[in-house]
PDB file of N, CA and C in Angstrom:
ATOM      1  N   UNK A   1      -5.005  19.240 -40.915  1.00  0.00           N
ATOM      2  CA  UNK A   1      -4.636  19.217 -42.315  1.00  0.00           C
ATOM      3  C   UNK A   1      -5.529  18.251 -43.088  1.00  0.00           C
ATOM      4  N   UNK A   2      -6.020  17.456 -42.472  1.00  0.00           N
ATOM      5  CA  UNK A   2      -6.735  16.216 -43.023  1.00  0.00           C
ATOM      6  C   UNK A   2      -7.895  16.475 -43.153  1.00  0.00           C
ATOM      7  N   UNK A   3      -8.792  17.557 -42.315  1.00  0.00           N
ATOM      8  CA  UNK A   3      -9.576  18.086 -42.167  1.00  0.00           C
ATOM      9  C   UNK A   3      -9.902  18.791 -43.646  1.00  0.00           C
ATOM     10  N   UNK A   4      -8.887  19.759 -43.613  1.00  0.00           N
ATOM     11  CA  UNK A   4      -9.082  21.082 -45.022  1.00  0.00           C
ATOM     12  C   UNK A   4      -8.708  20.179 -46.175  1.00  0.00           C
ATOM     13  N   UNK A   5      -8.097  18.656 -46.594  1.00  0.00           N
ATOM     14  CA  UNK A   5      -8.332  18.152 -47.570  1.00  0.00           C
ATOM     15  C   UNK A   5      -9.483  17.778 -48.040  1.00  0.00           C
ATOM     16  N   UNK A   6     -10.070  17.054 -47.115  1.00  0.00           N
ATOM     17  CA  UNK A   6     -11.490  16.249 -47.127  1.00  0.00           C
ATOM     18  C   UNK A   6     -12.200  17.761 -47.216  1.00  0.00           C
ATOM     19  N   UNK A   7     -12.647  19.061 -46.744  1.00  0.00           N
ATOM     20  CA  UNK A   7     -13.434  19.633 -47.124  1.00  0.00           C
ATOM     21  C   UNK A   7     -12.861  20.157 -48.951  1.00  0.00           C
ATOM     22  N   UNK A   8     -11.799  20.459 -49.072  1.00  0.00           N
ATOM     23  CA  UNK A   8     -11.872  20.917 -49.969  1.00  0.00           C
ATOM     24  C   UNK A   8     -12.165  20.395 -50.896  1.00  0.00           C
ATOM     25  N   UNK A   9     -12.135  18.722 -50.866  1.00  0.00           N
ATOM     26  CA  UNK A   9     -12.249  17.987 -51.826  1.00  0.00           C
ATOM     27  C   UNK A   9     -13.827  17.922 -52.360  1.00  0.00           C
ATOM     28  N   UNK A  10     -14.856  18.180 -50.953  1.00  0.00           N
ATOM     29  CA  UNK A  10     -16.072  18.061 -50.756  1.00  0.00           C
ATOM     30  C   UNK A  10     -16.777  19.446 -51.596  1.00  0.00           C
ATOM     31  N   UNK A  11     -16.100  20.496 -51.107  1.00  0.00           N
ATOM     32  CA  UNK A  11     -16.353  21.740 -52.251  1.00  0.00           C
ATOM     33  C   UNK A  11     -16.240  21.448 -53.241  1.00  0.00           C
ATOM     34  N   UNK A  12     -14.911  20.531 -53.966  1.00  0.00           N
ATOM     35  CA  UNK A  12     -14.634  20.744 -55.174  1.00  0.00           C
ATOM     36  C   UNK A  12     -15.931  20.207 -55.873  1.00  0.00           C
ATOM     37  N   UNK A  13     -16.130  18.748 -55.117  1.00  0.00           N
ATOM     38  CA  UNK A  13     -17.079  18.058 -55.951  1.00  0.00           C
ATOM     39  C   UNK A  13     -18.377  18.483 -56.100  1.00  0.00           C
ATOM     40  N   UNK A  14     -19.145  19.235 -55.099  1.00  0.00           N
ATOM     41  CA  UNK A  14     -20.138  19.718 -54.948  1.00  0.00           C
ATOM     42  C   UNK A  14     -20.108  20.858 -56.246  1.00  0.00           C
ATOM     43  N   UNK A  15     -18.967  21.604 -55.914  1.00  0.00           N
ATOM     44  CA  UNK A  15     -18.981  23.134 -57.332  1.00  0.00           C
ATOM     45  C   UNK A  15     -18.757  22.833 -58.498  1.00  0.00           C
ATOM     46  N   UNK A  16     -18.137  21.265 -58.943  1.00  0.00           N
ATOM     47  CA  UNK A  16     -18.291  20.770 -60.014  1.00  0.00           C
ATOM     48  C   UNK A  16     -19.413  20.593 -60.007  1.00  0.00           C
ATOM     49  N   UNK A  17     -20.357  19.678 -59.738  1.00  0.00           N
ATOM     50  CA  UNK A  17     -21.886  19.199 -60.044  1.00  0.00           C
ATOM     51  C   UNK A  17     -22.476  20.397 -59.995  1.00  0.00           C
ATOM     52  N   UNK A  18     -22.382  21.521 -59.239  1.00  0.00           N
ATOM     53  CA  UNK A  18     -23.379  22.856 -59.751  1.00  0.00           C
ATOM     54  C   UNK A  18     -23.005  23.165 -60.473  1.00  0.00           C
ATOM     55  N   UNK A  19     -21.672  23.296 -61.533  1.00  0.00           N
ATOM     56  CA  UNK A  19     -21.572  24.003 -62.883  1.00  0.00           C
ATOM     57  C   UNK A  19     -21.518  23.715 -63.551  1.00  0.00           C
ATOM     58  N   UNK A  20     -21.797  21.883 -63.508  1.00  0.00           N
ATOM     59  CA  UNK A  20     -22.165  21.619 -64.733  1.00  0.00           C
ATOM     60  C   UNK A  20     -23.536  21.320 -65.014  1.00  0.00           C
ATOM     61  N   UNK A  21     -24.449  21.183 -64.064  1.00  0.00           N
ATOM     62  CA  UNK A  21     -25.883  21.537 -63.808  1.00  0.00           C
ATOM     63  C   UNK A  21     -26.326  23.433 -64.306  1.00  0.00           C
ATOM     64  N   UNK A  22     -24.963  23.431 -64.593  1.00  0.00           N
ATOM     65  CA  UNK A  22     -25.506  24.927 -64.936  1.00  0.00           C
ATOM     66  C   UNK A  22     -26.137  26.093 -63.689  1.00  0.00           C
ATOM     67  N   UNK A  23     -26.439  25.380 -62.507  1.00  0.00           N
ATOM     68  CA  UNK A  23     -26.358  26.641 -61.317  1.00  0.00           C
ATOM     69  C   UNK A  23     -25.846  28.395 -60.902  1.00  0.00           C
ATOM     70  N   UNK A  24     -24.435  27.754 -61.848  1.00  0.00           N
ATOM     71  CA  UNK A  24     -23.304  28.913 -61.265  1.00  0.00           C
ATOM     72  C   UNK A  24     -23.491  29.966 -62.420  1.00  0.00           C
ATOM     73  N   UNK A  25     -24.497  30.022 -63.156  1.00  0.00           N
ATOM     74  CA  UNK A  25     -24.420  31.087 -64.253  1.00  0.00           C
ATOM     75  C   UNK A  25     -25.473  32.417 -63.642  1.00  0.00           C
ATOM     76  N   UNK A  26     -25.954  32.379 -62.837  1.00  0.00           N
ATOM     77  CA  UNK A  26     -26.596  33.476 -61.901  1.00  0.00           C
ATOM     78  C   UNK A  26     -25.882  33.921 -61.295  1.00  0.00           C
ATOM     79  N   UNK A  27     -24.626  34.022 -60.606  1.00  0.00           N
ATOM     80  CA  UNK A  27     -24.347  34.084 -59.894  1.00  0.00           C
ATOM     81  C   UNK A  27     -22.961  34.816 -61.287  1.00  0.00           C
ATOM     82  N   UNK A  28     -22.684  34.470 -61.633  1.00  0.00           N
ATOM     83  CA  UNK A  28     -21.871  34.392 -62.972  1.00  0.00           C
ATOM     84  C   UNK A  28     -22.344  36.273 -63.566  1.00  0.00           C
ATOM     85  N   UNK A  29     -23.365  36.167 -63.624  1.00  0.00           N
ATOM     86  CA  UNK A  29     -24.573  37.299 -64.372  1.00  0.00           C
ATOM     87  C   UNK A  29     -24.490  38.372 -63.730  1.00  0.00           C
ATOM     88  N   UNK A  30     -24.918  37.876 -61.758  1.00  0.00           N
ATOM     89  CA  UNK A  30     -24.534  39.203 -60.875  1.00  0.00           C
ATOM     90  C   UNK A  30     -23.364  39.415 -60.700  1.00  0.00           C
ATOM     91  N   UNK A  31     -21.894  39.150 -60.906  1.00  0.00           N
ATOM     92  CA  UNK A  31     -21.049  39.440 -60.692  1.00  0.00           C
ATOM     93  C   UNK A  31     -20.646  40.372 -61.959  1.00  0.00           C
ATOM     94  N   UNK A  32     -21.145  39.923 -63.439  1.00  0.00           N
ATOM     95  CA  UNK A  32     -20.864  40.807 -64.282  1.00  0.00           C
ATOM     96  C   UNK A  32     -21.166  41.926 -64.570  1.00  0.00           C
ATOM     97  N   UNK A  33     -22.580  42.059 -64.217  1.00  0.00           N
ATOM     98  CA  UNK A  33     -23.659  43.417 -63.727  1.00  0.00           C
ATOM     99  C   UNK A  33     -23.116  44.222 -62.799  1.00  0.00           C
ATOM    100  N   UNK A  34     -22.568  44.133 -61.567  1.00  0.00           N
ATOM    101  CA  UNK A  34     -21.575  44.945 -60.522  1.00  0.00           C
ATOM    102  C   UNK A  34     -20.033  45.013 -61.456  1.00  0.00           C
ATOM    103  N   UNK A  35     -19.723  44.408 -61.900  1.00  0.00           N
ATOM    104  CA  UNK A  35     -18.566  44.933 -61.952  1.00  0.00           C
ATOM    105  C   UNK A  35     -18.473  46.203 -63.157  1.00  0.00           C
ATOM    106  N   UNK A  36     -20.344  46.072 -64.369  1.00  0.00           N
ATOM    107  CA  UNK A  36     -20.313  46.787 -65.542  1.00  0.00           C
ATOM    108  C   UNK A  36     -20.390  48.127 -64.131  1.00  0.00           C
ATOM    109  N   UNK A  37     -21.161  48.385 -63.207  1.00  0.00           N
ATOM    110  CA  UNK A  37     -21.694  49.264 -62.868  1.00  0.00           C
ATOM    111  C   UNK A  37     -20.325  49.889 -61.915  1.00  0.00           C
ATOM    112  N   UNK A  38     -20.105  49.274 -61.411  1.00  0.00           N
ATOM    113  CA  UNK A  38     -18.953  49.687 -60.235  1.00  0.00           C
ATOM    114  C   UNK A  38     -17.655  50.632 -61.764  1.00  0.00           C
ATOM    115  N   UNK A  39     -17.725  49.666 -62.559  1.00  0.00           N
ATOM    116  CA  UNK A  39     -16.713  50.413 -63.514  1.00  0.00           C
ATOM    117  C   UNK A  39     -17.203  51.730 -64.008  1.00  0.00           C
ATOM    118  N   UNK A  40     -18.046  51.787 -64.439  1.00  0.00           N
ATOM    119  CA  UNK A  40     -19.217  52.941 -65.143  1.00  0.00           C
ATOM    120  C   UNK A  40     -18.892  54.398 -63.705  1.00  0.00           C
ATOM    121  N   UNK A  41     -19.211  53.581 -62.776  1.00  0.00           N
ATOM    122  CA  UNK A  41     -19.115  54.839 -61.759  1.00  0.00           C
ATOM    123  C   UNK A  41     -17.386  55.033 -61.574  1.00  0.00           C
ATOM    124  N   UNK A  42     -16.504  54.349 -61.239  1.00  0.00           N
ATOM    125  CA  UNK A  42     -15.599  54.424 -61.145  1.00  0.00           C
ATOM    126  C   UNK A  42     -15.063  55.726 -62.257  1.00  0.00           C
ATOM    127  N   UNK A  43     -15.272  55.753 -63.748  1.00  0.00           N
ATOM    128  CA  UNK A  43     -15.058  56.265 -64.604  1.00  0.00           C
ATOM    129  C   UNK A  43     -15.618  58.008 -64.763  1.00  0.00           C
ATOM    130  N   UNK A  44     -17.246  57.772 -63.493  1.00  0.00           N
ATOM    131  CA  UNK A  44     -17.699  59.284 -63.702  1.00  0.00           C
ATOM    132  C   UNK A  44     -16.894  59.681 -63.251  1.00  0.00           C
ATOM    133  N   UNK A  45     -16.703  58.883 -61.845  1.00  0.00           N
ATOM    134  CA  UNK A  45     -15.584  59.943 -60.580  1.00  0.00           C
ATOM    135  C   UNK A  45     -14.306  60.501 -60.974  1.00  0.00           C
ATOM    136  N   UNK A  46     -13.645  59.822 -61.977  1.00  0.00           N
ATOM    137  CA  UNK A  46     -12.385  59.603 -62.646  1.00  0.00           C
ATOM    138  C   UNK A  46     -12.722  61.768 -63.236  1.00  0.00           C
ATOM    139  N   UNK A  47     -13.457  61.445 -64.363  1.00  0.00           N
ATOM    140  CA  UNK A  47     -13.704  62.338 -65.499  1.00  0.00           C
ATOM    141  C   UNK A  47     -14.411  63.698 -64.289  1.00  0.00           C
ATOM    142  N   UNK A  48     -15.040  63.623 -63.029  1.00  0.00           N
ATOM    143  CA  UNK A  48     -15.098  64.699 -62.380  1.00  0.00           C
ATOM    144  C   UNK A  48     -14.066  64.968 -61.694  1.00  0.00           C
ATOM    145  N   UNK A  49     -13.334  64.088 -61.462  1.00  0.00           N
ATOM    146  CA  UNK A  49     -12.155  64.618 -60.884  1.00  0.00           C
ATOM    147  C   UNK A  49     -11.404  65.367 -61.720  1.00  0.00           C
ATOM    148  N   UNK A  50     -11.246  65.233 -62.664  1.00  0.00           N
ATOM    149  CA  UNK A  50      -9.838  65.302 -63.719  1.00  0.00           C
ATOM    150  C   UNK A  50     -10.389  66.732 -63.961  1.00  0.00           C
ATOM    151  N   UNK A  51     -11.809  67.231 -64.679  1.00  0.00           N
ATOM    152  CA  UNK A  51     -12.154  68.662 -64.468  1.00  0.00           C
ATOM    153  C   UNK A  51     -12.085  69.196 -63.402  1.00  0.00           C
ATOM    154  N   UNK A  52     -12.316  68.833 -62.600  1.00  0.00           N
ATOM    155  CA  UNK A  52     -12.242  69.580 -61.154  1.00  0.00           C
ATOM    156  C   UNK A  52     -10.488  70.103 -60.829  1.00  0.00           C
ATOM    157  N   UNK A  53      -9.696  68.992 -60.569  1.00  0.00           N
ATOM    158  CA  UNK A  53      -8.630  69.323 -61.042  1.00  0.00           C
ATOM    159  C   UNK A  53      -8.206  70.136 -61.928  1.00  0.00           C
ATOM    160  N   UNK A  54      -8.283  70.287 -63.045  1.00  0.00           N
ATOM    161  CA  UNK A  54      -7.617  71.160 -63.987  1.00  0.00           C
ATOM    162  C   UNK A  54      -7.912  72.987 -63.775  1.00  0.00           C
ATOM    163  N   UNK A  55      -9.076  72.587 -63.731  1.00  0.00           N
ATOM    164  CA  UNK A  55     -10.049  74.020 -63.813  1.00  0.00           C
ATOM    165  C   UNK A  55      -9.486  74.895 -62.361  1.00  0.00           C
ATOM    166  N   UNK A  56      -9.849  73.844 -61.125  1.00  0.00           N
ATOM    167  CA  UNK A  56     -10.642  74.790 -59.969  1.00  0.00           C
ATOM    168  C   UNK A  56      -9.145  74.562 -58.770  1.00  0.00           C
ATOM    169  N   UNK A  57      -7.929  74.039 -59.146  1.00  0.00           N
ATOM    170  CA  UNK A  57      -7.003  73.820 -57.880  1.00  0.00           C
ATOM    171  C   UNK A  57      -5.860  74.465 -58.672  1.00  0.00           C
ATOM    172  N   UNK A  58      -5.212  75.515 -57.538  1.00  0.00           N
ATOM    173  CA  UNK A  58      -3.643  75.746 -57.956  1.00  0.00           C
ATOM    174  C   UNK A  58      -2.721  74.613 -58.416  1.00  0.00           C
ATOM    175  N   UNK A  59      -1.935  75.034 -58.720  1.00  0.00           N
ATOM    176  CA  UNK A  59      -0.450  74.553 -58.768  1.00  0.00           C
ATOM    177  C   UNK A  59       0.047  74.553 -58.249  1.00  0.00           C
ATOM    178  N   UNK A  60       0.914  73.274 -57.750  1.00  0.00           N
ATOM    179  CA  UNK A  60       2.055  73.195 -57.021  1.00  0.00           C
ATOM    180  C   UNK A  60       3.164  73.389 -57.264  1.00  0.00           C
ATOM    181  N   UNK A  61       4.141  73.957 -56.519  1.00  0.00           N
ATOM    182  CA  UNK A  61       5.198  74.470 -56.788  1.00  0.00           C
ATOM    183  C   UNK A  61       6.116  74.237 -55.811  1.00  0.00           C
ATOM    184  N   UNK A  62       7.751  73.553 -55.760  1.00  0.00           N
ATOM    185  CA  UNK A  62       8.420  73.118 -54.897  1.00  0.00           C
ATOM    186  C   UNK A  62       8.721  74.195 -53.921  1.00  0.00           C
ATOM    187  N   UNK A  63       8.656  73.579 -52.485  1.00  0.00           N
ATOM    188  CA  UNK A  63       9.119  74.725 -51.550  1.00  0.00           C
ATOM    189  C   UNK A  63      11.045  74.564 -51.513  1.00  0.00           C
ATOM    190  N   UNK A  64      11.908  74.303 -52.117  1.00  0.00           N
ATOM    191  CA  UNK A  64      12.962  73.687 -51.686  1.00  0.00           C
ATOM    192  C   UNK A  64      13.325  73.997 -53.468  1.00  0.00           C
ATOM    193  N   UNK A  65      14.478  74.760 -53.133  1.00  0.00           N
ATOM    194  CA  UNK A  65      15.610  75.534 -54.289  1.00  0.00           C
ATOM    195  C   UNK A  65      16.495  74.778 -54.909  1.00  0.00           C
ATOM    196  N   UNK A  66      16.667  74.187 -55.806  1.00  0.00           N
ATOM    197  CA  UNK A  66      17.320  73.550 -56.288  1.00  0.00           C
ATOM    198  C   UNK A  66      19.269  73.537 -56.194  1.00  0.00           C
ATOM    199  N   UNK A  67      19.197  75.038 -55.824  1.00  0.00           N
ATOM    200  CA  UNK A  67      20.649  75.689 -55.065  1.00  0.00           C
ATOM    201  C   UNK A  67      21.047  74.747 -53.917  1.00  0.00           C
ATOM    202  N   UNK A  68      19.980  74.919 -52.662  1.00  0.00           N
ATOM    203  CA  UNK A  68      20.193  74.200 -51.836  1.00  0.00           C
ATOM    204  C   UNK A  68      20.224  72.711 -51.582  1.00  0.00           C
ATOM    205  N   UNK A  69      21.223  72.105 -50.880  1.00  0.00           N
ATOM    206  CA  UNK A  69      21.042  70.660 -51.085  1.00  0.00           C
ATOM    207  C   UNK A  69      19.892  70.440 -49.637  1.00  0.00           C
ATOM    208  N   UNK A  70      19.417  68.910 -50.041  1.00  0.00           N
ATOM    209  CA  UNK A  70      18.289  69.151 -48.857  1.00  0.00           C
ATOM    210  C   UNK A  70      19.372  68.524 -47.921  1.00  0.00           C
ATOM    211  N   UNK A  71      18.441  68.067 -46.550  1.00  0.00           N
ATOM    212  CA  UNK A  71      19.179  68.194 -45.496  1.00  0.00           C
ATOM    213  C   UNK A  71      19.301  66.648 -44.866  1.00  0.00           C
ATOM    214  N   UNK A  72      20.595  66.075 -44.438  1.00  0.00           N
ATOM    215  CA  UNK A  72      20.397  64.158 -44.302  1.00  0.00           C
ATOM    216  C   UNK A  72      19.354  63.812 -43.480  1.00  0.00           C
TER     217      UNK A  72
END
C-alpha cells in the first residue's frame, strides 16, 4: 500500500511538471484526431446500416399468438 502511494504521488508530480511545461498537448492533439476519425467512421457504418436495413431485410413478425399464453 505504501508502495502505490509513493508511486502515485511520483506520477502525480512528474504529470504535473509535464503539463505545465506544456508536454501533454501532443498527446492531447492525437487523442482528439482519433476520436474526430473513429466518430466520422462510426457514423458511415451507422447511415449504411440504417439503408441497408430499411431497403434490403424482411420484417419481423412474432412467431407466438397473442391468444396463446406463453409457456412458464
Amino acid at each position: 500500500m505504501i508502495r502505490t502511494l509513493i508511486f502515485g504521488a511520483i506520477a502525480g508530480y512528474v504529470g504535473k511538471k509535464l503539463y505545465d511545461e506544456g508536454k501533454l498537448t501532443e498527446f492531447k492533439d492525437d487523442i482528439v484526431a482519433r476520436y474526430g476519425e473513429a466518430k466520422a467512421k462510426l457514423e458511415e457504418q451507422r447511415a449504411d446500416t440504417g439503408t441497408a436495413t430499411a431497403s434490403n431485410t424482411p420484417l419481423v413478425t412474432p412467431s407466438v399468438t397473442s391468444s396463446r399464453p406463453l409457456p412458464n
